[in-house]
Each structure stands twice: as structure tokens, then as C-alpha cells.
N, C-alpha and C. Protein backbone atom coordinates (compact mmCIF):
# COMPACT_ATOMS: atom_id res chain seq x y z
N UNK A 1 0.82 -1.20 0.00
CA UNK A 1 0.00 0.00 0.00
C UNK A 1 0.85 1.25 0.00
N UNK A 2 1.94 1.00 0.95
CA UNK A 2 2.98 2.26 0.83
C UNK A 2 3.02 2.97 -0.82
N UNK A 3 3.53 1.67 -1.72
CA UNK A 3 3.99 2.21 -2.79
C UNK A 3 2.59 2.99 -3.70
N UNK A 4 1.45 2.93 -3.47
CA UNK A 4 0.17 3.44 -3.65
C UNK A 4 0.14 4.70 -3.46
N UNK A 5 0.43 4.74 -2.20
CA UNK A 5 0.35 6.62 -1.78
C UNK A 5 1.58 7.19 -2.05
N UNK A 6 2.62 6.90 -2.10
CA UNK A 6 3.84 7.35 -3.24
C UNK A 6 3.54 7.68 -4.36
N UNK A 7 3.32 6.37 -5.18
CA UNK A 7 2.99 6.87 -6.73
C UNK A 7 1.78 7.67 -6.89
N UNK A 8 0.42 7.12 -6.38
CA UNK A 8 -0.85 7.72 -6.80
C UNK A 8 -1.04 8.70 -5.96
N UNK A 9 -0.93 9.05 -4.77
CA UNK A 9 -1.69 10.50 -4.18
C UNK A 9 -0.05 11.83 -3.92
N UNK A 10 0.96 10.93 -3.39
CA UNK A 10 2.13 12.36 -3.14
C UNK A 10 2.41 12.51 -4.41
N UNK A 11 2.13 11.76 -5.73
CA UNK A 11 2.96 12.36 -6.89
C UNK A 11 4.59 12.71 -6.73
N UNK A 12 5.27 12.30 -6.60
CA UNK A 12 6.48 11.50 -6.73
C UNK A 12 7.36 13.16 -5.54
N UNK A 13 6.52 13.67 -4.47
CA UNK A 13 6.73 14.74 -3.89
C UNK A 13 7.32 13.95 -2.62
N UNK A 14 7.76 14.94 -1.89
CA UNK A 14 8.29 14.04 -0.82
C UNK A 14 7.48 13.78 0.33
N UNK A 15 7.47 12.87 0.46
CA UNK A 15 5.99 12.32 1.41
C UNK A 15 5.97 12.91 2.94
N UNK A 16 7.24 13.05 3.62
CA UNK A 16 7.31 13.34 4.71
C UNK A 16 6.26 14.54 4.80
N UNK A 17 6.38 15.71 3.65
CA UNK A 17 5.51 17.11 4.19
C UNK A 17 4.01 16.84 3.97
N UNK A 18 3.55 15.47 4.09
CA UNK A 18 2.47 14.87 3.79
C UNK A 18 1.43 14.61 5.07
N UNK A 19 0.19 15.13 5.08
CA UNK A 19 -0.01 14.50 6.10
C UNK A 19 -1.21 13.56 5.91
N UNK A 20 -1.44 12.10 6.51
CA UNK A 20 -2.13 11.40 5.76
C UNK A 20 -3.01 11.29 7.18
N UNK A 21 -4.27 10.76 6.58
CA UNK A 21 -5.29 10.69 8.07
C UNK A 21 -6.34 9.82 7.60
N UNK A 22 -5.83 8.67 8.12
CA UNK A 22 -7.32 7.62 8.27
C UNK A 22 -8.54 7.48 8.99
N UNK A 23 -9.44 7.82 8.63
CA UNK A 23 -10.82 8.14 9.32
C UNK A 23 -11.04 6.30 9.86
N UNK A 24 -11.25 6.72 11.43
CA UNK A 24 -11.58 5.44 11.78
C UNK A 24 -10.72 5.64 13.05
N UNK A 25 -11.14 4.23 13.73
CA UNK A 25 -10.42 4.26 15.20
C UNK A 25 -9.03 3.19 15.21
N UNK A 26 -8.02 3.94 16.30
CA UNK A 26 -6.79 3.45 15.93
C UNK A 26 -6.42 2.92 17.06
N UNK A 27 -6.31 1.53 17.58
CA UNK A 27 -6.36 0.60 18.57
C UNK A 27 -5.82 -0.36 18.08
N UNK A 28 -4.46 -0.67 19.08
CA UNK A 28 -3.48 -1.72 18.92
C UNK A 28 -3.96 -3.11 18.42
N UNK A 29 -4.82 -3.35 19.70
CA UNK A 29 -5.52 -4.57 19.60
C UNK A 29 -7.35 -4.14 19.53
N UNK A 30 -7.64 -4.83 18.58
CA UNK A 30 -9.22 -4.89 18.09
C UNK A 30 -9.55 -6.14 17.42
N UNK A 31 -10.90 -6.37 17.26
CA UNK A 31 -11.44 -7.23 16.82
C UNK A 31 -11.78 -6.71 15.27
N UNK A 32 -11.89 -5.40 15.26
CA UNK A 32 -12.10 -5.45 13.88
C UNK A 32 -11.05 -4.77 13.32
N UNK A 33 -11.98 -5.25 11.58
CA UNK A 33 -10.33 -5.91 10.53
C UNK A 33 -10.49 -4.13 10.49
N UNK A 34 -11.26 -3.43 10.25
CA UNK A 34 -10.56 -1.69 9.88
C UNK A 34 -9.97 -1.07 10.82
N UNK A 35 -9.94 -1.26 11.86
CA UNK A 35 -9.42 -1.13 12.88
C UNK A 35 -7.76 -1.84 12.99
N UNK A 36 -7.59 -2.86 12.71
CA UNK A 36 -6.59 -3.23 12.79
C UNK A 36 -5.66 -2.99 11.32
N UNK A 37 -6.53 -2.80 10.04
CA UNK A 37 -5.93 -1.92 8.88
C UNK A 37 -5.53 -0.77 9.52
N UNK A 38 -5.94 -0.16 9.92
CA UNK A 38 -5.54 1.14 10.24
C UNK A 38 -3.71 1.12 11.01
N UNK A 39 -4.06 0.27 12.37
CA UNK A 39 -2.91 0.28 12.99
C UNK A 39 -2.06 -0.27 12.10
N UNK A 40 -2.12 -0.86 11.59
CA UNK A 40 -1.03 -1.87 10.62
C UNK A 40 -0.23 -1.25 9.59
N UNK A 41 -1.28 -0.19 9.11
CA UNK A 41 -0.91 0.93 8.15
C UNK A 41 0.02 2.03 8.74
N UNK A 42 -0.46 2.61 9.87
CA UNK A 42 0.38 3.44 10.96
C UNK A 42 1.95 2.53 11.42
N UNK A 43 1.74 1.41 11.64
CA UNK A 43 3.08 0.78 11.43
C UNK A 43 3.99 0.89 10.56
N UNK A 44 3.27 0.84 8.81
CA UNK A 44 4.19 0.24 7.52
C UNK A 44 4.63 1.37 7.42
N UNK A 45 3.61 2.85 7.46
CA UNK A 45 3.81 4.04 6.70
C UNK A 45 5.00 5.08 7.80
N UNK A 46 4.94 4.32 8.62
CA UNK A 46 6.21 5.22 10.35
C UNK A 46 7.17 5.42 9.25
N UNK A 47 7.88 7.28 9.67
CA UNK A 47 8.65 7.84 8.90
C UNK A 47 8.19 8.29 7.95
N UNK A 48 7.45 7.56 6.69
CA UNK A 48 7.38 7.99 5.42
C UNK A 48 6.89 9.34 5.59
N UNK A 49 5.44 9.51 5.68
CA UNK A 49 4.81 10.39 6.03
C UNK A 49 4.02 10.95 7.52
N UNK A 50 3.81 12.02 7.67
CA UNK A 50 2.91 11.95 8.98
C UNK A 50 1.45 11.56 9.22
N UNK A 51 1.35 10.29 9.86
CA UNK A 51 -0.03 9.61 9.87
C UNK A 51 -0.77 9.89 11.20
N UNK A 52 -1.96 9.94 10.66
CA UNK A 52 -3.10 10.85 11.75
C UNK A 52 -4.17 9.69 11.73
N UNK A 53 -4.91 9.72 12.55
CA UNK A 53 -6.43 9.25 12.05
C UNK A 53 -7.40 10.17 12.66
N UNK A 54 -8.27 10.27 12.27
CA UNK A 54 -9.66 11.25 12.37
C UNK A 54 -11.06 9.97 12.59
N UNK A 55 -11.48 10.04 14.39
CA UNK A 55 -12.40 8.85 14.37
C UNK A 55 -13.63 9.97 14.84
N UNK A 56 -14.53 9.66 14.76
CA UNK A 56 -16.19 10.06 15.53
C UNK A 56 -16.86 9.47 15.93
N UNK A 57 -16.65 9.77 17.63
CA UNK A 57 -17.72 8.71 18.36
C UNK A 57 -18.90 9.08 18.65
N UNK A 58 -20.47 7.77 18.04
CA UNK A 58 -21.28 8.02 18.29
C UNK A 58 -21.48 8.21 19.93
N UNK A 59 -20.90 8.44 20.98
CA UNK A 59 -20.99 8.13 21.88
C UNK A 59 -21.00 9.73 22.73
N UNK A 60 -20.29 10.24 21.88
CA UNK A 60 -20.11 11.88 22.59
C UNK A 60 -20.81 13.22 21.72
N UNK A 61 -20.79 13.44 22.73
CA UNK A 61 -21.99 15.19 22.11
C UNK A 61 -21.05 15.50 20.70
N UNK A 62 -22.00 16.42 19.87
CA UNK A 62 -21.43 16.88 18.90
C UNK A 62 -20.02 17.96 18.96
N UNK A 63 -20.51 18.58 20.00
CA UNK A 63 -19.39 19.56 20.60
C UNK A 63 -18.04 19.14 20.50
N UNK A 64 -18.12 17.79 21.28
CA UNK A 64 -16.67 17.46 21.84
C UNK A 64 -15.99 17.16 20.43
N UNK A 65 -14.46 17.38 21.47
CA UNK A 65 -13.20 17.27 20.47
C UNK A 65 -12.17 16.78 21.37
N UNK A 66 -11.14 15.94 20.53
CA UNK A 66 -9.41 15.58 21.65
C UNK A 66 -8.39 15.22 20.78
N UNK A 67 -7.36 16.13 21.45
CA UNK A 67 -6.29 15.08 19.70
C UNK A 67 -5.36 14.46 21.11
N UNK A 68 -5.07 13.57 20.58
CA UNK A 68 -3.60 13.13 21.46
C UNK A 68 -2.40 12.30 20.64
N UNK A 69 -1.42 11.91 20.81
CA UNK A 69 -0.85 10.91 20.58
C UNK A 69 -0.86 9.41 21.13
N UNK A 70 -0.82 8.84 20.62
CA UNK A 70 -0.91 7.08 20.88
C UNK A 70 0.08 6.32 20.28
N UNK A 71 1.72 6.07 20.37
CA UNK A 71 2.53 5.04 19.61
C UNK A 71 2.94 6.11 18.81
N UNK A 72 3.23 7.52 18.70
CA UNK A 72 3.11 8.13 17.59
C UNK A 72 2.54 8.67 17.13
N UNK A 73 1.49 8.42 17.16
CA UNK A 73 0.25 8.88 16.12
C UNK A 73 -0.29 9.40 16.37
N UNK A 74 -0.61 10.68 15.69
CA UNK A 74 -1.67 11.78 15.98
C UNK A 74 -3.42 11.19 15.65
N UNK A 75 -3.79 11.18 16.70
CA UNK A 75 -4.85 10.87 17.29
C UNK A 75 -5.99 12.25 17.44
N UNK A 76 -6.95 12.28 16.14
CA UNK A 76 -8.14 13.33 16.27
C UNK A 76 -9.82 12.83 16.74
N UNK A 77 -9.94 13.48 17.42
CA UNK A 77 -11.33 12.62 17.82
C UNK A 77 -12.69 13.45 17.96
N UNK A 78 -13.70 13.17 17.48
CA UNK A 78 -14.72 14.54 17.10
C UNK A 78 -15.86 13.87 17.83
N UNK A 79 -17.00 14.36 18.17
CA UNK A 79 -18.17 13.98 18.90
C UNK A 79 -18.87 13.25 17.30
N UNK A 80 -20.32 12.89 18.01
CA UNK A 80 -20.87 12.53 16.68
C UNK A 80 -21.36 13.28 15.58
N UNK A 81 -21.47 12.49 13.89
CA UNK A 81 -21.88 13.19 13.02
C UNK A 81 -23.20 12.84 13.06
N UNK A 82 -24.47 14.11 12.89
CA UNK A 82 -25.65 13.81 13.28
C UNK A 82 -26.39 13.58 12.00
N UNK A 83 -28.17 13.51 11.95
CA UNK A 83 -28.71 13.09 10.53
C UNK A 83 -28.20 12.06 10.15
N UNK A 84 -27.67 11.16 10.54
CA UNK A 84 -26.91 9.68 10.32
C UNK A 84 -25.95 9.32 9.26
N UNK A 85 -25.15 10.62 10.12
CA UNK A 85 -23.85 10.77 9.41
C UNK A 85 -23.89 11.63 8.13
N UNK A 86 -24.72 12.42 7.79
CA UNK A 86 -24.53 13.14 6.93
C UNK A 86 -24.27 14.67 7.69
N UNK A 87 -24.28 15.14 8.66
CA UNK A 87 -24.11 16.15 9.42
C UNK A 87 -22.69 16.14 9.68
N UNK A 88 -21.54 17.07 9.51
CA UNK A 88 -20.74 16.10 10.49
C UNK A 88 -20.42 17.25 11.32
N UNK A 89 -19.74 17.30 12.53
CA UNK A 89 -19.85 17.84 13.83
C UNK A 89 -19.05 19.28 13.59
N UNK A 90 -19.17 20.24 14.08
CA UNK A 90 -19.20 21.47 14.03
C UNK A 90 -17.07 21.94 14.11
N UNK A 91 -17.19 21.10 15.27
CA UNK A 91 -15.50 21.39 15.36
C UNK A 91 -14.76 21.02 15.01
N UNK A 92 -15.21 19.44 13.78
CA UNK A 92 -14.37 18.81 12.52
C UNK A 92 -14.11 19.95 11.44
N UNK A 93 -15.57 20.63 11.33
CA UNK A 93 -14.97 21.08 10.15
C UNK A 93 -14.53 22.55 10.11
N UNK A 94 -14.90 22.90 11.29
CA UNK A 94 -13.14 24.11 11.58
C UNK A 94 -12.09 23.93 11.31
N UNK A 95 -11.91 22.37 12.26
CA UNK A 95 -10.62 21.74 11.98
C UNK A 95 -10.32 21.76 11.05
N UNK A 96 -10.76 20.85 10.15
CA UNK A 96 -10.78 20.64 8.49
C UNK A 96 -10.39 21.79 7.52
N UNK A 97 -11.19 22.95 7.65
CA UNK A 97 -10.81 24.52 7.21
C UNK A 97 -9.37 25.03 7.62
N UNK A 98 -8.97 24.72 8.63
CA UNK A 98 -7.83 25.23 9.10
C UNK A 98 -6.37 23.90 8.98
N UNK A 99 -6.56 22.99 8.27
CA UNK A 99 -5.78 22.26 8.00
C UNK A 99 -4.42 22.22 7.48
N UNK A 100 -3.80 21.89 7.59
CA UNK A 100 -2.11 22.12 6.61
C UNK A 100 -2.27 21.36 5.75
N UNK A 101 -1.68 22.12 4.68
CA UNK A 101 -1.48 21.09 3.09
C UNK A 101 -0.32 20.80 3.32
N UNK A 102 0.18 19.71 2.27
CA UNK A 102 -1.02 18.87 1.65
C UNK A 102 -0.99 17.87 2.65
N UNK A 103 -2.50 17.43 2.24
CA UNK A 103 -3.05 16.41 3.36
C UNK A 103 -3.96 15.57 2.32
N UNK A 104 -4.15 14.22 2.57
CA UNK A 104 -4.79 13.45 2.07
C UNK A 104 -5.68 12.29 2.96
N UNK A 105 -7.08 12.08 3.07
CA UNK A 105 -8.16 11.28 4.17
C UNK A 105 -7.72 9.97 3.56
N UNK A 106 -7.95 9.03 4.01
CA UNK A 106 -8.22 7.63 3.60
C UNK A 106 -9.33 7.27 4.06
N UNK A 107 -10.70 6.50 3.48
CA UNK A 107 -11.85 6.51 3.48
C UNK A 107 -12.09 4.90 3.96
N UNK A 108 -12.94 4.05 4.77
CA UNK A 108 -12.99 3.30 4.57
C UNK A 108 -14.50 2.67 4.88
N UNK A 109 -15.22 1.91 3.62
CA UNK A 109 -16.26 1.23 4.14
C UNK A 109 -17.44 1.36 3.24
N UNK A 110 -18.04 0.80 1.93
CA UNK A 110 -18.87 0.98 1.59
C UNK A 110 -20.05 1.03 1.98
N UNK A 111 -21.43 2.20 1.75
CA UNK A 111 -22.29 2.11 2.32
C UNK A 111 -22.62 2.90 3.68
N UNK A 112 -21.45 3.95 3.81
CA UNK A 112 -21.54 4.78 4.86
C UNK A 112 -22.17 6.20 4.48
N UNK A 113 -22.80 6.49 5.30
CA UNK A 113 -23.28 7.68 4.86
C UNK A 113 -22.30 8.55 5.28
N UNK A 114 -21.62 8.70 6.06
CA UNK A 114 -20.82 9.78 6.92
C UNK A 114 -19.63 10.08 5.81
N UNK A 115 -19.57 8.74 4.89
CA UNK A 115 -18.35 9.20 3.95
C UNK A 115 -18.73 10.04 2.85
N UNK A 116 -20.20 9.97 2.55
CA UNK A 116 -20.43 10.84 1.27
C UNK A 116 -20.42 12.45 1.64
N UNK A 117 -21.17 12.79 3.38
CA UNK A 117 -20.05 14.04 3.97
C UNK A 117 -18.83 14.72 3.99
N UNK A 118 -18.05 13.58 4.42
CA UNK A 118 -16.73 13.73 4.09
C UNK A 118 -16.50 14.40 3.09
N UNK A 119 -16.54 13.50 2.02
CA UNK A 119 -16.21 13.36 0.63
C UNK A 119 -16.47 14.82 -0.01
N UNK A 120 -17.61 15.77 0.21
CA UNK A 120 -18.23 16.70 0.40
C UNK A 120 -17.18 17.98 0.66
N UNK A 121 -16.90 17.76 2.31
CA UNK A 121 -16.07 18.69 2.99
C UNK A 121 -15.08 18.33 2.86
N UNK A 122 -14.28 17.63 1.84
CA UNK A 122 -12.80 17.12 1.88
C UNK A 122 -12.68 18.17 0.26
N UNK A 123 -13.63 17.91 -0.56
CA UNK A 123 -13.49 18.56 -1.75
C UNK A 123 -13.76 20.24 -1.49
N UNK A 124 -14.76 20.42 -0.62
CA UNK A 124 -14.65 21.90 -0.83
C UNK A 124 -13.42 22.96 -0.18
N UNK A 125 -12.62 21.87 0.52
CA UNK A 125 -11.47 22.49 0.93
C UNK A 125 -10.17 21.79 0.44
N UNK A 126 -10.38 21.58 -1.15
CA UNK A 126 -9.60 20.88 -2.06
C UNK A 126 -8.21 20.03 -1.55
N UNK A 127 -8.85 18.50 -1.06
CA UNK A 127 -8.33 17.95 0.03
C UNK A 127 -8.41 16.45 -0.95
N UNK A 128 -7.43 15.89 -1.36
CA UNK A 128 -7.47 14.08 -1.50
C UNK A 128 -8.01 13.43 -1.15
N UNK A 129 -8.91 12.56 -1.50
CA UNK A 129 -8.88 11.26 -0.81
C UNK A 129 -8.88 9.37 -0.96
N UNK A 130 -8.90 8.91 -0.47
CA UNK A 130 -8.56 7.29 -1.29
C UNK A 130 -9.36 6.79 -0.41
N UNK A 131 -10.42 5.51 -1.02
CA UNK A 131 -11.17 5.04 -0.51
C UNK A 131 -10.76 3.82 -0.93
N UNK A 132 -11.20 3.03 0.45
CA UNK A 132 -11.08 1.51 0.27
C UNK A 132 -12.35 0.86 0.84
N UNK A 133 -13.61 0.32 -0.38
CA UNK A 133 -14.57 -0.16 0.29
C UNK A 133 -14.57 -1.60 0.97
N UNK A 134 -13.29 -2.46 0.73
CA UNK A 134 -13.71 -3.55 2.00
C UNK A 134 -14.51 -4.93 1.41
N UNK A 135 -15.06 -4.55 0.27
CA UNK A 135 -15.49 -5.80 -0.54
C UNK A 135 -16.30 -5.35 -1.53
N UNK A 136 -16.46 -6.48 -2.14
CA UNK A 136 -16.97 -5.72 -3.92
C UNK A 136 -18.63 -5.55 -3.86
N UNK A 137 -18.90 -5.00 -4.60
CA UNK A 137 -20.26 -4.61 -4.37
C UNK A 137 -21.36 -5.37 -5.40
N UNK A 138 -21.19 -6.77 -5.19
CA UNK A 138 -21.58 -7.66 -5.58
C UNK A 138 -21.55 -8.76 -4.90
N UNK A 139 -22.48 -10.17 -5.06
CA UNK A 139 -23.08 -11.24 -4.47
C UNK A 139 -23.38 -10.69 -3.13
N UNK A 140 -22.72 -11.93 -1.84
CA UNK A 140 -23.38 -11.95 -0.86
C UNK A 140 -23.69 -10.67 -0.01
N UNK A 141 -22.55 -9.38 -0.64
CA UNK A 141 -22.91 -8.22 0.14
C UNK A 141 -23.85 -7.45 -0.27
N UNK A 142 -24.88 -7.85 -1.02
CA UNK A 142 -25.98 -7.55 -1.66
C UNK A 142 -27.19 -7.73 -1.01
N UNK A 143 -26.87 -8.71 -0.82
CA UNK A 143 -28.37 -9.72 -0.37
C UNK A 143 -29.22 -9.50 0.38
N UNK A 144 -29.09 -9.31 1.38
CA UNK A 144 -29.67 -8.51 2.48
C UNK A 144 -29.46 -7.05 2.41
N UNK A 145 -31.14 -6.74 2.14
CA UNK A 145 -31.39 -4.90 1.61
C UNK A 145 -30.52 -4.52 0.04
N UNK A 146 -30.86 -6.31 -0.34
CA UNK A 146 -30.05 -5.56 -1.69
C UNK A 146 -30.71 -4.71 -3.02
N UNK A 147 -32.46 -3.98 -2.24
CA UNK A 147 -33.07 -2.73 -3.25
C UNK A 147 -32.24 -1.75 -2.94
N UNK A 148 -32.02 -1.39 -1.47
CA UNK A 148 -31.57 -0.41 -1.09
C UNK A 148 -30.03 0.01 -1.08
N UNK A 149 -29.53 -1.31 -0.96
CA UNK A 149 -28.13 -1.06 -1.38
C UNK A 149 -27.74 -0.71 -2.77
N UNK A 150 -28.67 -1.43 -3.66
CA UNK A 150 -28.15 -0.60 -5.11
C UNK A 150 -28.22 0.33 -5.15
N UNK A 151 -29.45 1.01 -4.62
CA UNK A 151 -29.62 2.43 -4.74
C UNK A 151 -28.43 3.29 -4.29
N UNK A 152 -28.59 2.86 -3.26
CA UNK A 152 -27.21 3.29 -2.57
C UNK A 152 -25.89 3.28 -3.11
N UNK A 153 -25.62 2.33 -4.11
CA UNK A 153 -24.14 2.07 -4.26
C UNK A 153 -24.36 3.16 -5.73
N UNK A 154 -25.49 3.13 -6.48
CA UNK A 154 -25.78 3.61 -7.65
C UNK A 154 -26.10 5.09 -7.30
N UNK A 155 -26.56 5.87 -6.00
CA UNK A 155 -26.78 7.36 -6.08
C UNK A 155 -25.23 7.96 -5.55
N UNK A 156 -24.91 6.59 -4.14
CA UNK A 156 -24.13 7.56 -3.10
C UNK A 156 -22.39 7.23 -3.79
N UNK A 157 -22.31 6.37 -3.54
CA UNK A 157 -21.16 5.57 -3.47
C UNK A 157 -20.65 5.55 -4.64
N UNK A 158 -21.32 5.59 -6.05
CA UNK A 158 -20.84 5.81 -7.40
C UNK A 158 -19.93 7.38 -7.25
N UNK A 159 -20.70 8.62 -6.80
CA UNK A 159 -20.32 9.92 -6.89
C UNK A 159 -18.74 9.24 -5.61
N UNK A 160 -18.72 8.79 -4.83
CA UNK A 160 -17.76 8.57 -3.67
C UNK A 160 -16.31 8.09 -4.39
N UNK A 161 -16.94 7.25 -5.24
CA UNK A 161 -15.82 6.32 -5.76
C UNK A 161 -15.35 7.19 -6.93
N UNK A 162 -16.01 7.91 -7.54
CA UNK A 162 -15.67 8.43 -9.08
C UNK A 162 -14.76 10.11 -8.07
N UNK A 163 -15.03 10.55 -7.02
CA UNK A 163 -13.95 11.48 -6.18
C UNK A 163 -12.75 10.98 -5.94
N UNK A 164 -12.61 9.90 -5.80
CA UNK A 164 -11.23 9.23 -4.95
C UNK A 164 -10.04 9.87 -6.25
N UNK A 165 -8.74 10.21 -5.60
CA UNK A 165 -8.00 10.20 -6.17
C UNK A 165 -7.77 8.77 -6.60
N UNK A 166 -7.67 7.77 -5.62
CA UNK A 166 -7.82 6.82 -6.01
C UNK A 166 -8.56 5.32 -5.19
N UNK A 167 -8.65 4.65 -5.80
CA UNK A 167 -9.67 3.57 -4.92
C UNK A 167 -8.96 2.29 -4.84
N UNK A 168 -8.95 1.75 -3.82
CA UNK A 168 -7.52 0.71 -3.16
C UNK A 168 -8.63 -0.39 -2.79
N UNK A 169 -8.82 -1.60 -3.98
CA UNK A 169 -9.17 -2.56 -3.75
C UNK A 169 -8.56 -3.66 -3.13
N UNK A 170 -8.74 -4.78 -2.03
CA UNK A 170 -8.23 -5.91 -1.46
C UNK A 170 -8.41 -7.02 -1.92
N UNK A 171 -8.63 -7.34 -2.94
CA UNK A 171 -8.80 -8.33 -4.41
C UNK A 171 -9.13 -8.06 -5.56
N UNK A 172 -8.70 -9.02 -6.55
CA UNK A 172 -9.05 -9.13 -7.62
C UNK A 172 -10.86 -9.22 -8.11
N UNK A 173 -11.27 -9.53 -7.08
CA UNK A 173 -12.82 -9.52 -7.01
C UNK A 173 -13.65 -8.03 -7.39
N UNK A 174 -12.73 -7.30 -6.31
CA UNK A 174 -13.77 -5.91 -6.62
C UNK A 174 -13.73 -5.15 -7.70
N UNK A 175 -11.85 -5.87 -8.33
CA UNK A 175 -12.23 -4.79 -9.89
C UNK A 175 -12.95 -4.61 -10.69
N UNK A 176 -14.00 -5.52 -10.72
CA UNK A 176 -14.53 -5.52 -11.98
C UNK A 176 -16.12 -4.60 -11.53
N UNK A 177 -16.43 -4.55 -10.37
CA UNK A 177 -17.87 -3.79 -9.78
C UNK A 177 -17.10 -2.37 -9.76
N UNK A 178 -16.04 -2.01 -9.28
CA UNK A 178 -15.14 -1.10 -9.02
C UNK A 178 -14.62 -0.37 -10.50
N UNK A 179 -14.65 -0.63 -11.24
CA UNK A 179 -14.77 -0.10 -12.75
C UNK A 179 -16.04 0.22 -13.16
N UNK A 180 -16.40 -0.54 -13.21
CA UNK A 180 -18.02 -0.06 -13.29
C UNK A 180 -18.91 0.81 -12.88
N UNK A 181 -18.39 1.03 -11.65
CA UNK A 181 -18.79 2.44 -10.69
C UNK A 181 -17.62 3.95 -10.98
N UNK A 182 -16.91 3.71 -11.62
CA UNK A 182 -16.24 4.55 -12.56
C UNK A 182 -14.74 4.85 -11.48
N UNK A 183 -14.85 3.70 -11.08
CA UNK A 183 -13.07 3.94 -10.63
C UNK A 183 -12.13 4.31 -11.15
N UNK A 184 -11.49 5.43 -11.17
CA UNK A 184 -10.69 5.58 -12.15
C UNK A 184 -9.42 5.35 -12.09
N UNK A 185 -8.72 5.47 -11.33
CA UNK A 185 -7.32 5.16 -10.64
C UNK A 185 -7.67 3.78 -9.26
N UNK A 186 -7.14 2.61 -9.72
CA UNK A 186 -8.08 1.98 -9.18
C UNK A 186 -6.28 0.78 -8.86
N UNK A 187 -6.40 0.23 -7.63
CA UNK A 187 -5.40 -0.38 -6.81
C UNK A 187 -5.35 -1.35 -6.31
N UNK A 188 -4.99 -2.70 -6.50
CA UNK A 188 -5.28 -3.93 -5.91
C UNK A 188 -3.58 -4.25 -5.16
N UNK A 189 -4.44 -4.28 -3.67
CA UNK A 189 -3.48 -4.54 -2.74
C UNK A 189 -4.09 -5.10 -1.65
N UNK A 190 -3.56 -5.98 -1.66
CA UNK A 190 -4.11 -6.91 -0.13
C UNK A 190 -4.03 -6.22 1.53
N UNK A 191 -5.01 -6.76 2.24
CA UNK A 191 -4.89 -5.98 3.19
C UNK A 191 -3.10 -6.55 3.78
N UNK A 192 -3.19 -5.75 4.95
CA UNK A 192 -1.72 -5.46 5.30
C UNK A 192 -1.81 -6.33 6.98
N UNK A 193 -3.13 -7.20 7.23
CA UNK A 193 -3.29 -7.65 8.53
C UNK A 193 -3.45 -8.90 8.26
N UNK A 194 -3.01 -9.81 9.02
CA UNK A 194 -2.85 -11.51 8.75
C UNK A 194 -4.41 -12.14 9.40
């Protein structure tokens, strides 16, 4: 994946004045696999560039905010995004406005509403981003609510995927739904967690 954000998002610039930020929560040990992408990534990418993550817990008022470090890592943490995730919280996107370039999000998770926000407030403050949806948007992840998921993958997630600077598939499986939805710079790399 390293060599991904080298070639496709720093453009052959020097990565260090980079700052990269994975939306999501960043915990050593977890049960889940984005969660543990994340840390794993904060491992490979140490040095190259400066890695952040940006998480939002449904758990805290919209208000709140905390950055800290953890292992390194700059650690941003925002209250919740409201309207179910299409709102997103008031002191992200100060933050966000007041950001240092260049900076680039990493997106993860098809089917989120909170990312087509993002995606939103990442462009109007002409900001990168790379999405990795996690599985192809076809068979069994269909099936269940699969009227609403087309819709979904066909109103929200088409405009999501056709923004990405670029879109970082974890098999050979998703290329072919992942073209289709107009991927254009499009990346097959296995995840980075055993």
C-alpha cells in the first residue's frame, strides 16, 4: 500500500511534508479488521509520512473534540456526526478549514453515509482522498437490503468512488464492480493484517 500513496496521491513529492489521516479508530488490539488496517498501516507508513487518524464517536456530544498521541500517532477525535452521518460535527470542520497542506483522508467502508459528507467537505477544501470499500459490491454483500443497497451504491457511493483520487481494492474480485462504478485510478493490494 505504501507504494500506492507514493505513486498515486504524493505524486512523486516528498511524502514526509504529507499528512495522511485515516478516518476510523486506531487501537493496537481490536477485533475489527478496519481497525486493525488502520494500525497496521500506521506501522508500515512510520517515517514515510505523517499519519493521523480522524475517528467520531457516536458516543459523545457533537461539541466534543481531543487530539492526542498514541505510539506516535496523531490521534483526532470529534463527537458525533448527526442526521446519520450526513451532518458532520461542528468542530471537525473548523478543523478541516484550518488544515495544513497537503493532506490526504483515507476513506474506509462501503455504504456509509458519513463518507459521502466527508467526501463533500474534503473537496470543498480541495483535500485528496482514497477510498477503500472492504469488498466488492456484488453477491453476498448484496443480499440482504439488496433494493436499497443498489440504490445506494448507484446514487451515493458511485459519486464517492468516481472522487477518490484513487480507490484501493483488497482483491481481484472488486475490480470488476469497481470499474463499473467509474473507478478511475483503481489499486489492488491486499490488506496489510494476517
Amino acid at each position: 500500500l505504501l507504494w500506492d500513496y507514493n505513486t498515486l496521491i504524493f505524486n512523486g513529492e516528498d511524502s514526509v511534508t504529507w499528512q495522511l489521516y485515516h478516518v476510523g479508530l486506531y487501537k493496537r488490539h481490536s477485533t475489527t479488521s478496519i481497525e486493525q488496517v488502520i494500525y497496521s498501516h500506521s506501522r508500515a507508513i512510520k517515517g514515510i509520512c505523517d499519519f493521523n487518524t480522524v475517528c467520531f464517536h457516536p458516543s459523545w456530544p457533537a461539541w466534543k473534540q481531543r487530539k492526542s498521541t498514541v505510539d506516535g500517532v496523531t490521534v483526532h477525535e470529534f463527537g458525533r456526526a448527526t442526521f446519520r452521518g450526513l451532518k458532520l460535527p461542528t468542530p471537525f470542520t473548523r478543523w478541516l478549514a484550518n488544515l495544513p497542506k497537503p493532506a490526504v483522508f483515507h476513506l474506509h467502508t462501503k455504504f456509509v453515509p458519513m463518507n459521502f459528507a466527508l467526501m463533500r467537505a474534503l473537496r470543498k477544501h480541495d483535500i485528496s482522498y482514497v477510498f477503500t470499500p472492504h469488498n466488492p459490491y456484488s453477491g453476498d454483500t448484496l443480499k440482504r437490503k439488496g433494493l436499497l443497497k443498489r440504490f445506494y451504491t448507484n446514487v451515493v457511493d458511485r459519486r464517492l468512488i468516481a472522487g477518490a483520487k484513487a480507490v484501493h481494492a483488497l482483491t481481484n474480485n472488486e475490480v470488476a464492480t469497481l470499474t463499473a462504478l467509474v473507478a478511475r485510478t483503481l489499486s489492488v493490494v491486499p490488506n496489510t493484517i494476517d
